[in-house]
Protein backbone atom coordinates (compact mmCIF):
# COMPACT_ATOMS: atom_id res chain seq x y z
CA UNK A 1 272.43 64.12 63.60
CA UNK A 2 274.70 61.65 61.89
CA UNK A 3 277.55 64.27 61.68
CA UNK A 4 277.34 64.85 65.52
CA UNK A 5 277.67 61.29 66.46
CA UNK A 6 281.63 60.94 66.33
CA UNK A 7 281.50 63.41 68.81
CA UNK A 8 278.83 61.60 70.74
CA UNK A 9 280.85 58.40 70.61
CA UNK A 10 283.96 59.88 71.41
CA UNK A 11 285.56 58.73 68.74
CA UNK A 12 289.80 60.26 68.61
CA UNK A 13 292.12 61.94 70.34
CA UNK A 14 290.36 64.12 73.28
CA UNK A 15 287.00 62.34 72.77
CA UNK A 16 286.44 62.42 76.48
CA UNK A 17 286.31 66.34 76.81
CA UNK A 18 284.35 66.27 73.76
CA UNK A 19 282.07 63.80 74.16
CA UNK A 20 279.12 66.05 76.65
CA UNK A 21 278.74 68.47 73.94
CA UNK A 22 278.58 65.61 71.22
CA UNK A 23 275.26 64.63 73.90
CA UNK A 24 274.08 67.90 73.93
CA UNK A 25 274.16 68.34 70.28
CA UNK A 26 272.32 65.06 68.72
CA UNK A 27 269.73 65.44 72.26
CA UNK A 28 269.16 68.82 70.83
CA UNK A 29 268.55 67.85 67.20
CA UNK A 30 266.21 64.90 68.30
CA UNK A 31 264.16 66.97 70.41
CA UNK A 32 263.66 69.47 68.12
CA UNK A 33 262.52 67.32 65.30
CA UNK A 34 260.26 65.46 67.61
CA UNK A 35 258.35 68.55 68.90
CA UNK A 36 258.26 70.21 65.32
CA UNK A 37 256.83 66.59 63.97
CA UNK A 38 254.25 66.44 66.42
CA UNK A 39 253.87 69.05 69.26
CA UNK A 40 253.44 71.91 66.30
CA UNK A 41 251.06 70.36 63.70
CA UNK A 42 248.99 69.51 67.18
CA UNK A 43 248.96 73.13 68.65
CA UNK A 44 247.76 73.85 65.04
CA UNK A 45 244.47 71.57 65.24
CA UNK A 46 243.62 72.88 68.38
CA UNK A 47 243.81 76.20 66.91
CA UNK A 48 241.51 75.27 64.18
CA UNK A 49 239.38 74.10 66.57
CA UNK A 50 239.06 77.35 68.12
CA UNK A 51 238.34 79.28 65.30
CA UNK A 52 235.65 77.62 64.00
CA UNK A 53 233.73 77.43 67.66
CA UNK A 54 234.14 81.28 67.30
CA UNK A 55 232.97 81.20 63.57
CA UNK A 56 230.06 79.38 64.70
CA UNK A 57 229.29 81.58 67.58
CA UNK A 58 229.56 85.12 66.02
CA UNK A 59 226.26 85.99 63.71
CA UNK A 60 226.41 86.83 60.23
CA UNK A 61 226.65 90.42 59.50
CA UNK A 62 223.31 91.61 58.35
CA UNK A 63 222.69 94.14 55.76
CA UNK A 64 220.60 97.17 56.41
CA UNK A 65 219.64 97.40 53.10
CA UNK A 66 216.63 96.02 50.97
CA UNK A 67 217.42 94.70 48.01
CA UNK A 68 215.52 97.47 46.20
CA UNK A 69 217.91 99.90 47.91
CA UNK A 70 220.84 98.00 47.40
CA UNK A 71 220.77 98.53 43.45
């Protein structure tokens, strides 16, 4: 992000043709880190969730054998 922002600023020579893409880039990176810090670890919970309401739903697999028959 920090490398972008001369761009941003429009810092130089030709800064003002430069300058929208400088926006694009550092909106881009800040986006991105802010929906892989908190919109991913969040879609993970809720997946968790739903695993374990169909862990608790599904019945153990019984075995058709006695334990005599088993040995």
């Amino acid at each position: 992000v920090m490398g972008a922002l001369p761009i941003a600023l429009g810092l130089g020579a030709g800064s003002l043709s430069r300058r929208p893409l400088g926006y694009a880039i550092v909106g881009g990176l800040l986006f991105s880190t802010l929906l892989t810090l908190y919109v991913v670890p969040a879609v993970y919970v809720i997946f968790d969730g739903l695993t374990a309401g169909f862990r608790q739903r599904k019945p153990a697999a019984r075995s058709t054998l006695t334990p005599a028959e088993a040995e």
